[in-house]
PDB file of N, CA and C in Angstrom:
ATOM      1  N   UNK A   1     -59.039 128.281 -86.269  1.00  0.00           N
ATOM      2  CA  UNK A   1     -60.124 127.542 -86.890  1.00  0.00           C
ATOM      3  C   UNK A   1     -60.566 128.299 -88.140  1.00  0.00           C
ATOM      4  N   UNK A   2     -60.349 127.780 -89.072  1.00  0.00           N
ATOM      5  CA  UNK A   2     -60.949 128.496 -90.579  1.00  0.00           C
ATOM      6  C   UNK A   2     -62.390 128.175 -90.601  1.00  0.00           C
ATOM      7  N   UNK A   3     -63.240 128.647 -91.024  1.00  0.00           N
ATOM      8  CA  UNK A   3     -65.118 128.643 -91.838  1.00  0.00           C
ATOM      9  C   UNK A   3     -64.616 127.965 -92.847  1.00  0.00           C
ATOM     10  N   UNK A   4     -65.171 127.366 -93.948  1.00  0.00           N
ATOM     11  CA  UNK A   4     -65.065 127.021 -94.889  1.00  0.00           C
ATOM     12  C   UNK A   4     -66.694 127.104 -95.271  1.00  0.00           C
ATOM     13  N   UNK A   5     -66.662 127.941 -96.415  1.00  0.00           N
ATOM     14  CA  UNK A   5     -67.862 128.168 -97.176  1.00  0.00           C
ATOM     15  C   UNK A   5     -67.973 127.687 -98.730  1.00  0.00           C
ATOM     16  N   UNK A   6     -69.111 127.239 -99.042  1.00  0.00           N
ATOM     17  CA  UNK A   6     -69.764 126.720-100.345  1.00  0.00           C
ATOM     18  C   UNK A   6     -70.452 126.686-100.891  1.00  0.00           C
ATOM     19  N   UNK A   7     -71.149 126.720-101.786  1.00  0.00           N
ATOM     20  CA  UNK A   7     -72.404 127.374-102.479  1.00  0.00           C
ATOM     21  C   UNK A   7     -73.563 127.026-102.183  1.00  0.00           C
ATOM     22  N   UNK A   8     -73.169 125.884-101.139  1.00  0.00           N
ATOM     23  CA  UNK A   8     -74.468 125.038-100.843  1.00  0.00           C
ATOM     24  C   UNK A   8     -75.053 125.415 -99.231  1.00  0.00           C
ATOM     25  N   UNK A   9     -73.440 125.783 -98.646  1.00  0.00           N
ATOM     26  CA  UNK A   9     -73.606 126.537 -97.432  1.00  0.00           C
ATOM     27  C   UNK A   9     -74.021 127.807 -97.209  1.00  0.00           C
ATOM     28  N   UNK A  10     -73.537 128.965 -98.317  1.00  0.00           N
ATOM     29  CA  UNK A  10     -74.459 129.990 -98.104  1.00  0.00           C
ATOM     30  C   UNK A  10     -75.628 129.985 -98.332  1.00  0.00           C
ATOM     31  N   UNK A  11     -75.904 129.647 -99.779  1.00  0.00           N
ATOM     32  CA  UNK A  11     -77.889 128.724 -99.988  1.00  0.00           C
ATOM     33  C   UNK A  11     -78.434 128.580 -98.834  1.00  0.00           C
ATOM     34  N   UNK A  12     -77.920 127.550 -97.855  1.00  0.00           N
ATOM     35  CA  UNK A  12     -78.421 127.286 -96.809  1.00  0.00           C
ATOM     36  C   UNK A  12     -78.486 128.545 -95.734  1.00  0.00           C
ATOM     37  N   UNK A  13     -77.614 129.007 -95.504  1.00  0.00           N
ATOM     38  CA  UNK A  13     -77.566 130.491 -94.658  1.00  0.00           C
ATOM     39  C   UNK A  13     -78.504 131.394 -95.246  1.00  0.00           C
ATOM     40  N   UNK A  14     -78.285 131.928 -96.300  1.00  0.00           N
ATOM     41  CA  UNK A  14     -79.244 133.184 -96.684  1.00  0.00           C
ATOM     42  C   UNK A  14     -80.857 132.640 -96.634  1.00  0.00           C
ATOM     43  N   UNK A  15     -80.892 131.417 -97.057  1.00  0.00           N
ATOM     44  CA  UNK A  15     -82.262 131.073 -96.931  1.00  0.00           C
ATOM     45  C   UNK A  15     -82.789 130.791 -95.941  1.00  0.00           C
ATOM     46  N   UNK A  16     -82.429 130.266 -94.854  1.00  0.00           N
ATOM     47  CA  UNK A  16     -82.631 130.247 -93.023  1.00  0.00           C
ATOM     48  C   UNK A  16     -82.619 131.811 -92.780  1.00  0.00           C
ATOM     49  N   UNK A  17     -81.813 132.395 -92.575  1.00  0.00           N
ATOM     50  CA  UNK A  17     -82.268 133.508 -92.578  1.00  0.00           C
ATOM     51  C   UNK A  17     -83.166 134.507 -92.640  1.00  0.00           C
ATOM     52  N   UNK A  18     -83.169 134.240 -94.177  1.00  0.00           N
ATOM     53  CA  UNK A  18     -84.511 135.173 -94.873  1.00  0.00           C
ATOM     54  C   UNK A  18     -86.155 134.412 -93.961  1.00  0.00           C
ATOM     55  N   UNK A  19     -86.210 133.146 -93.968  1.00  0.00           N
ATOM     56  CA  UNK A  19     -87.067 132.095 -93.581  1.00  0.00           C
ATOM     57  C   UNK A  19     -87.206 132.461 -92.286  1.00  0.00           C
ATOM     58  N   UNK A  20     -85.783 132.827 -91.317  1.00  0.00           N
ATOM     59  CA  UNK A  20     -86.101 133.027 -89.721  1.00  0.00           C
ATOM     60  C   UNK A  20     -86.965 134.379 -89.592  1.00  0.00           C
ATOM     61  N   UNK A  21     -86.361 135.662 -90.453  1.00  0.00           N
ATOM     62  CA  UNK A  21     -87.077 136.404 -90.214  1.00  0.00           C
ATOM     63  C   UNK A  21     -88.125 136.737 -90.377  1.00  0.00           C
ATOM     64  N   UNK A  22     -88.704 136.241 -91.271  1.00  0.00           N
ATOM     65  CA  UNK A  22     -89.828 136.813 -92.016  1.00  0.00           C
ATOM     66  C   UNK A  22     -90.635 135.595 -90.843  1.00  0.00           C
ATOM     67  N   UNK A  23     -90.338 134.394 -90.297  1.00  0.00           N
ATOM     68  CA  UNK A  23     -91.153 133.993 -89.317  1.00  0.00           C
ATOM     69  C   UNK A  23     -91.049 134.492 -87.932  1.00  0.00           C
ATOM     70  N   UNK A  24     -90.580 135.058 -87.622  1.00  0.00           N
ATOM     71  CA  UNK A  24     -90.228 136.009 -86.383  1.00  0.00           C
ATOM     72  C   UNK A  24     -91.429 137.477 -86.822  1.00  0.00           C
ATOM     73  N   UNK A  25     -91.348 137.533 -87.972  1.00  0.00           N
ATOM     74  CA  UNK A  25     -92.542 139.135 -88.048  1.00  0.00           C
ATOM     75  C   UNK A  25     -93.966 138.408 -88.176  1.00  0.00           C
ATOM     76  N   UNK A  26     -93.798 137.540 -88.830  1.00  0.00           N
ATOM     77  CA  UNK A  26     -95.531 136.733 -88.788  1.00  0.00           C
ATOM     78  C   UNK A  26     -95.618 136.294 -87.507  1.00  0.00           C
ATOM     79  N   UNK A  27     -94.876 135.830 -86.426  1.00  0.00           N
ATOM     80  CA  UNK A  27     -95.138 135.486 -84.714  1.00  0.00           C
ATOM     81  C   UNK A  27     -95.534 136.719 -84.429  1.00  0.00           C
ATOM     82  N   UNK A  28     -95.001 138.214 -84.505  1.00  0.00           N
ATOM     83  CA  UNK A  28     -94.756 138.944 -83.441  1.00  0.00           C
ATOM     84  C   UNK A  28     -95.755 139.804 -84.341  1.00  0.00           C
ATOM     85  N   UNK A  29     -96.521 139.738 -85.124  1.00  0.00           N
ATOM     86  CA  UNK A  29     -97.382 140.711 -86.064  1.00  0.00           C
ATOM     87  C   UNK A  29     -98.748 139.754 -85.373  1.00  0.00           C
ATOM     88  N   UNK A  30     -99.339 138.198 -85.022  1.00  0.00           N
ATOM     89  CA  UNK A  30    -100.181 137.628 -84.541  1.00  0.00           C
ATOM     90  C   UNK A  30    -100.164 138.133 -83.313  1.00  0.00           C
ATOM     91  N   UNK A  31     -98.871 138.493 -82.340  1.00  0.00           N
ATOM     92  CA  UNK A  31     -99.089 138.604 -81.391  1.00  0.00           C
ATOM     93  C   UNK A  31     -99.387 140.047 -81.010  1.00  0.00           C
ATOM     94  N   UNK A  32     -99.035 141.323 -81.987  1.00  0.00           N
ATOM     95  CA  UNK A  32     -99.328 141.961 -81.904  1.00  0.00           C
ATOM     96  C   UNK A  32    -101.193 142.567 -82.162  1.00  0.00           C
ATOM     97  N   UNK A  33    -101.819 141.644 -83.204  1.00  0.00           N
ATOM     98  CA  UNK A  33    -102.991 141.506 -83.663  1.00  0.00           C
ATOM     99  C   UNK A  33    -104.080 140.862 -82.193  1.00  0.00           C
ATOM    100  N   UNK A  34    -103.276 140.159 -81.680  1.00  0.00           N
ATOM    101  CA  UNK A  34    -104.550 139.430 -80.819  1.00  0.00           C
ATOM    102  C   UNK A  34    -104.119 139.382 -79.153  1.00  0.00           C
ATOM    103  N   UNK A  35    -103.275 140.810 -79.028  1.00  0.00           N
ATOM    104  CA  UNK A  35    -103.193 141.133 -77.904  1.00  0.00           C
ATOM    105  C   UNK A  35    -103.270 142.508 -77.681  1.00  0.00           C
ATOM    106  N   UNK A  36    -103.211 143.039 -76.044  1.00  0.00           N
ATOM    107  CA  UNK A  36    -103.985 144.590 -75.800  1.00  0.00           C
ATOM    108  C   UNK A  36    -102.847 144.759 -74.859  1.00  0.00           C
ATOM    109  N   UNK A  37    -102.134 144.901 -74.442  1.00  0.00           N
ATOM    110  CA  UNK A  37    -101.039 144.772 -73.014  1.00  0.00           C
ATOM    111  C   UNK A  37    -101.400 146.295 -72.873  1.00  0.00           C
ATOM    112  N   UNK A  38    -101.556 146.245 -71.656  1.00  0.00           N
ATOM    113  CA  UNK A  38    -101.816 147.668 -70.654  1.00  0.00           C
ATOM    114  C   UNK A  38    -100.372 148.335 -69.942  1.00  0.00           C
ATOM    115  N   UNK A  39     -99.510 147.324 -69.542  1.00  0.00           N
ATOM    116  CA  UNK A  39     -98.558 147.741 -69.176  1.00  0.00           C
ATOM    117  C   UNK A  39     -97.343 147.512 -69.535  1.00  0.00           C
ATOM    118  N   UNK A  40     -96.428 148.598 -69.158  1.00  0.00           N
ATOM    119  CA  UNK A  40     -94.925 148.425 -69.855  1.00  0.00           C
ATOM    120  C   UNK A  40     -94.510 146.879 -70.283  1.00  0.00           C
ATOM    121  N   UNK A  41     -94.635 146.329 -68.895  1.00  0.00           N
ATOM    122  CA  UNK A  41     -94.136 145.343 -68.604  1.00  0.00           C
ATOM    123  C   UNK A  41     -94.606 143.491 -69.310  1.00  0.00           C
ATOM    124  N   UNK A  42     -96.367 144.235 -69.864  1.00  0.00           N
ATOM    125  CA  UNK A  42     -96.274 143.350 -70.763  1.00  0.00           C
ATOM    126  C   UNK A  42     -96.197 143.865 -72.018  1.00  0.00           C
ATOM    127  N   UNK A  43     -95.635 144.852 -71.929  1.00  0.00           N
ATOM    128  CA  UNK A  43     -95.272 145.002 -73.938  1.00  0.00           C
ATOM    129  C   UNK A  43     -93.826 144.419 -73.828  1.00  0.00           C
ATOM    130  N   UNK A  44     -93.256 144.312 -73.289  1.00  0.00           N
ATOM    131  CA  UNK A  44     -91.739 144.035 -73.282  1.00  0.00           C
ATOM    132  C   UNK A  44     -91.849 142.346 -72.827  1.00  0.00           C
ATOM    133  N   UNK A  45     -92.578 141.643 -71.860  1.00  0.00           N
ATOM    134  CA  UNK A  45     -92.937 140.646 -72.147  1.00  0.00           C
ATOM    135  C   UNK A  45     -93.627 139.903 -73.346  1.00  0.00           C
ATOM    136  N   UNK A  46     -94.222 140.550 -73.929  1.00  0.00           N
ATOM    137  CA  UNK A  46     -94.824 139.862 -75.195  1.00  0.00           C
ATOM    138  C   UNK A  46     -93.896 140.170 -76.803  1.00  0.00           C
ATOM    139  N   UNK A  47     -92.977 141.166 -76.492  1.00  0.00           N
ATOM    140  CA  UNK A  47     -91.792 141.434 -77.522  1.00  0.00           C
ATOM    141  C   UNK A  47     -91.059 139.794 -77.427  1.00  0.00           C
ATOM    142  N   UNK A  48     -90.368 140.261 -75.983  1.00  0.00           N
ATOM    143  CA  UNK A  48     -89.305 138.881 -75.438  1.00  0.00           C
ATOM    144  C   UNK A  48     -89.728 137.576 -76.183  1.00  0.00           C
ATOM    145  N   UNK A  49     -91.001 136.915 -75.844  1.00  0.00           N
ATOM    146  CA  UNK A  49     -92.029 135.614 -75.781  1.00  0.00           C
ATOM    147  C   UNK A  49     -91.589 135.531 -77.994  1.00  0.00           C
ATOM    148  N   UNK A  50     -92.394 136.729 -78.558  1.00  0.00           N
ATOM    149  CA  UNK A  50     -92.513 137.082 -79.785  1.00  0.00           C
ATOM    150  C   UNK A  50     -90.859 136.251 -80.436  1.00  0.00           C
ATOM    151  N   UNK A  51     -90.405 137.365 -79.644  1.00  0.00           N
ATOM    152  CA  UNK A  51     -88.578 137.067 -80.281  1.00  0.00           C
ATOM    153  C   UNK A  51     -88.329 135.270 -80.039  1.00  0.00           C
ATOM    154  N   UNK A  52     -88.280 134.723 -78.777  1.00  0.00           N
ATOM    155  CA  UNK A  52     -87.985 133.551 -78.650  1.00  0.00           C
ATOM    156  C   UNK A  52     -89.159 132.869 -79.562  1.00  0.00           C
ATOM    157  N   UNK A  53     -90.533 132.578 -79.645  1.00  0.00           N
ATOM    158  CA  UNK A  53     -91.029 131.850 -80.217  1.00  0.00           C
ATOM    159  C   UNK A  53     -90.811 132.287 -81.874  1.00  0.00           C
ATOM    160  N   UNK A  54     -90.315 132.614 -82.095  1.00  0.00           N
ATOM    161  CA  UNK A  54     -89.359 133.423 -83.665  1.00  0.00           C
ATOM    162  C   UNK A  54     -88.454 132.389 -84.102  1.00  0.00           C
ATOM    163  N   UNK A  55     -87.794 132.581 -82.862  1.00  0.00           N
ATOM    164  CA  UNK A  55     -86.584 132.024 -83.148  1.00  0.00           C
ATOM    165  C   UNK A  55     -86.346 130.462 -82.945  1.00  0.00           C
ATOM    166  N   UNK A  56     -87.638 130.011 -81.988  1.00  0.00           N
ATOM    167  CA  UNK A  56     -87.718 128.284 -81.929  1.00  0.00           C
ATOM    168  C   UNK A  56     -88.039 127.894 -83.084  1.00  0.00           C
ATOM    169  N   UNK A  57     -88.779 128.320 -84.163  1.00  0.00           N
ATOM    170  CA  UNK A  57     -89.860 128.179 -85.219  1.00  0.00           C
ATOM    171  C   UNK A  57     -88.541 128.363 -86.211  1.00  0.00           C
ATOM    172  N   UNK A  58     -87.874 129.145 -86.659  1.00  0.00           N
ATOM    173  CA  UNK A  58     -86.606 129.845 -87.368  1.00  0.00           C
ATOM    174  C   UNK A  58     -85.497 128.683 -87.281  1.00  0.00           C
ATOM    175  N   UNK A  59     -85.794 127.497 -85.962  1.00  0.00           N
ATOM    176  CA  UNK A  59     -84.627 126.158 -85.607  1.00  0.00           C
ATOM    177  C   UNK A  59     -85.268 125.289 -86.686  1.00  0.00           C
ATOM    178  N   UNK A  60     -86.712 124.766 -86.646  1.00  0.00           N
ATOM    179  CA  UNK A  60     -87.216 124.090 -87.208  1.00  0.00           C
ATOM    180  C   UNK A  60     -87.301 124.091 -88.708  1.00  0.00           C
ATOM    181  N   UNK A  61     -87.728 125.533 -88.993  1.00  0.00           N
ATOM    182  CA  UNK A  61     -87.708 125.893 -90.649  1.00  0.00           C
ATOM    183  C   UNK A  61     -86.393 125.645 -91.076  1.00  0.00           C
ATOM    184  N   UNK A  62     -85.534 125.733 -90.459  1.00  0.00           N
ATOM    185  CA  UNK A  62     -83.752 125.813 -91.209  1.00  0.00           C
ATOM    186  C   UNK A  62     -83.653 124.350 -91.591  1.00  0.00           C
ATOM    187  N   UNK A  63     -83.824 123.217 -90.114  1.00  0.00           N
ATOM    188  CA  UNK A  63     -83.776 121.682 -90.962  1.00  0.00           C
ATOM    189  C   UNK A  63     -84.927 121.661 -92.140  1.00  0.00           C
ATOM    190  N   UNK A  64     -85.820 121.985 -91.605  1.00  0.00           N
ATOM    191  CA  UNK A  64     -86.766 122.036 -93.520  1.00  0.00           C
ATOM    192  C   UNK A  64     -86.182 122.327 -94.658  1.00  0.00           C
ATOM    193  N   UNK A  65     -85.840 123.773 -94.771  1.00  0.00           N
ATOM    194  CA  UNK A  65     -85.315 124.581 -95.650  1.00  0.00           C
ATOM    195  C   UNK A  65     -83.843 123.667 -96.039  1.00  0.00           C
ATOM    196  N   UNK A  66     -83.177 123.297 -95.046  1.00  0.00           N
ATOM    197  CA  UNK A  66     -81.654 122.275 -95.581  1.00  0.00           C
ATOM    198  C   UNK A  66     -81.703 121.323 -96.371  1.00  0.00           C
ATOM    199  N   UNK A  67     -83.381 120.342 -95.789  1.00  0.00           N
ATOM    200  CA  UNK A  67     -83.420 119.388 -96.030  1.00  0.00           C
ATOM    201  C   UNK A  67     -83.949 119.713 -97.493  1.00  0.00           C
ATOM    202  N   UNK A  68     -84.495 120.300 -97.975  1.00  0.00           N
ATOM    203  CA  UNK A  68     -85.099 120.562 -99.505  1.00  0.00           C
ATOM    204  C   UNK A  68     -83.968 121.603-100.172  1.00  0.00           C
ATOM    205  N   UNK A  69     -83.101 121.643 -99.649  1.00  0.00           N
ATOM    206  CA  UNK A  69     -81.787 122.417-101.121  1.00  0.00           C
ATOM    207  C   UNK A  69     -81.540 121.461-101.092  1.00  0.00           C
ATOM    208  N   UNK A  70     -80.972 120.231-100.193  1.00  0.00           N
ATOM    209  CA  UNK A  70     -80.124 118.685 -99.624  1.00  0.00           C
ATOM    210  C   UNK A  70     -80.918 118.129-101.250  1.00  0.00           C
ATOM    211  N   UNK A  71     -82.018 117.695-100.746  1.00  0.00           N
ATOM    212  CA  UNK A  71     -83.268 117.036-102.146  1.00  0.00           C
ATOM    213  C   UNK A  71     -83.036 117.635-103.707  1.00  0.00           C
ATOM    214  N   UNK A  72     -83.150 118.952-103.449  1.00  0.00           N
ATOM    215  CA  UNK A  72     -82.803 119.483-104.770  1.00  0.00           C
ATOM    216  C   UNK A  72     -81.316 119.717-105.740  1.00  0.00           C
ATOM    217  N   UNK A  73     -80.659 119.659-104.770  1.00  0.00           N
ATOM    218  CA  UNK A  73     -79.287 119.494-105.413  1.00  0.00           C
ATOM    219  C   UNK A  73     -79.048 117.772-105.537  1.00  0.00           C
ATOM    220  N   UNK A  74     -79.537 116.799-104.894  1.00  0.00           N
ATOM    221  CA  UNK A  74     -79.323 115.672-105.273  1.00  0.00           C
ATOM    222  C   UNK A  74     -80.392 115.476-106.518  1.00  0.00           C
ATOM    223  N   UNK A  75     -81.776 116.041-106.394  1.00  0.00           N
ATOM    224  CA  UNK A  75     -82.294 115.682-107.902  1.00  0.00           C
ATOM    225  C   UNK A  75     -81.313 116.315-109.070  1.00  0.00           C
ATOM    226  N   UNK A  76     -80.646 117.488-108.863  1.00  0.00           N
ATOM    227  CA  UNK A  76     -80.100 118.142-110.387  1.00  0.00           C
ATOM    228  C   UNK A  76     -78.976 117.339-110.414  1.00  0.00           C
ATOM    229  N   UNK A  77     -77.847 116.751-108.912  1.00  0.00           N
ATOM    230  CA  UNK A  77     -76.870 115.385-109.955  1.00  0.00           C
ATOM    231  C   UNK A  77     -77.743 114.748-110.770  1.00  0.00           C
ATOM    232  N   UNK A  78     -78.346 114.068-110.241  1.00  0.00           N
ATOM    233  CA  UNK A  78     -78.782 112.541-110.918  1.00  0.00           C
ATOM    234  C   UNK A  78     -79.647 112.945-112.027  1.00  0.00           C
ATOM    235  N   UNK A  79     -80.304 114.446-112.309  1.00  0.00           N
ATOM    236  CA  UNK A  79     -80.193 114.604-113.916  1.00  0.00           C
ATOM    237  C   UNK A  79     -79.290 114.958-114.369  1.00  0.00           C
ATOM    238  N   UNK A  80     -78.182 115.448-114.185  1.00  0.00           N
ATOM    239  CA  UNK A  80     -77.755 116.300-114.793  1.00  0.00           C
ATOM    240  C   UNK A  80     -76.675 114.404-115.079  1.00  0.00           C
ATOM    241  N   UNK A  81     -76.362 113.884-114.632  1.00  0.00           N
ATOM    242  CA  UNK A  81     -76.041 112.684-114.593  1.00  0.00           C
ATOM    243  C   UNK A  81     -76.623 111.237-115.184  1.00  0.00           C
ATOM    244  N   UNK A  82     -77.692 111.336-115.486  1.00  0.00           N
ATOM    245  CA  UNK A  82     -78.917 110.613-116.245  1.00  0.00           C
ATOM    246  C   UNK A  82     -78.078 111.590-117.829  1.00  0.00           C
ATOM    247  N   UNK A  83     -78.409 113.173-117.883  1.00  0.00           N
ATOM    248  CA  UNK A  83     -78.414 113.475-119.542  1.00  0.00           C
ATOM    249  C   UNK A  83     -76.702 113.014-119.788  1.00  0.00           C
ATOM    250  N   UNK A  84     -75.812 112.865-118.914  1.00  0.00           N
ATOM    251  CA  UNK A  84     -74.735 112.542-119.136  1.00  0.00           C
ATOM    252  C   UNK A  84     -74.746 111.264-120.258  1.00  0.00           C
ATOM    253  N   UNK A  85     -74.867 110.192-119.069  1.00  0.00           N
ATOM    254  CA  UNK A  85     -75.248 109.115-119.728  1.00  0.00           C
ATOM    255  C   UNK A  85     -75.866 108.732-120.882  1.00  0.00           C
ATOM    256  N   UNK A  86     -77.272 109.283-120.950  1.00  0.00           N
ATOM    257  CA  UNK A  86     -78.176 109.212-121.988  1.00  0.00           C
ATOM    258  C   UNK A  86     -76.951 110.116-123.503  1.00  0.00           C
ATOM    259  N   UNK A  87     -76.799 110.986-123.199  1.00  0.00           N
ATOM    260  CA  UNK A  87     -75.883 111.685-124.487  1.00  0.00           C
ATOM    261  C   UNK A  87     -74.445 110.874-124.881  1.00  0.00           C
ATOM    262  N   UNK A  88     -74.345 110.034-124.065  1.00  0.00           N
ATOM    263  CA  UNK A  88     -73.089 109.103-124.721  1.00  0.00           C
ATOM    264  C   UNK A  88     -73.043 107.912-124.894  1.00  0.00           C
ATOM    265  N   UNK A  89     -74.509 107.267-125.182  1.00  0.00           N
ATOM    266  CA  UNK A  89     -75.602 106.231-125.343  1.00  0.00           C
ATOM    267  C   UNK A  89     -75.939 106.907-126.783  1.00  0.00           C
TER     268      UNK A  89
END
């Protein structure tokens, strides 16, 4: 099975990415702010919880984040396709 990669596919990767993590440290920085855990067992429970609700939030942002390169690369055809036109008019 080959990957096949494209400029539109890494766009999409590096920016999910960057987007998952940085929402995974704002979950787990709230949860660190507005909790006290006394024992081992809930610091390692509230890591776990942190990481998964990171990473549910990191599912959602990626269709966002797709869906607006998706938008923005279809607005720059249809200008870049409009000045086509218009310049041989």
């Amino acid at each position: 099975m080959k990957l096949r990669f494209n400029k539109t596919t890494i766009a999409k990767r590096v920016v999910s990415t960057v987007v998952g993590v940085g929402t995974t440290l704002i979950i787990n920085g709230i949860i660190e702010n507005n909790t006290d855990p006394e024992k081992a067992t809930d610091k390692v429970a509230l890591k776990a919880s942190g990481f998964v609700l990171g990473a549910m939030v990191a599912d959602m942002t990626k269709e966002y984040t797709d869906a607006k390169i998706d938008d923005m690369i279809d607005g720059y055809k249809g200008l870049t396709q409009e000045l086509k036109e218009n310049k041989e008019n």
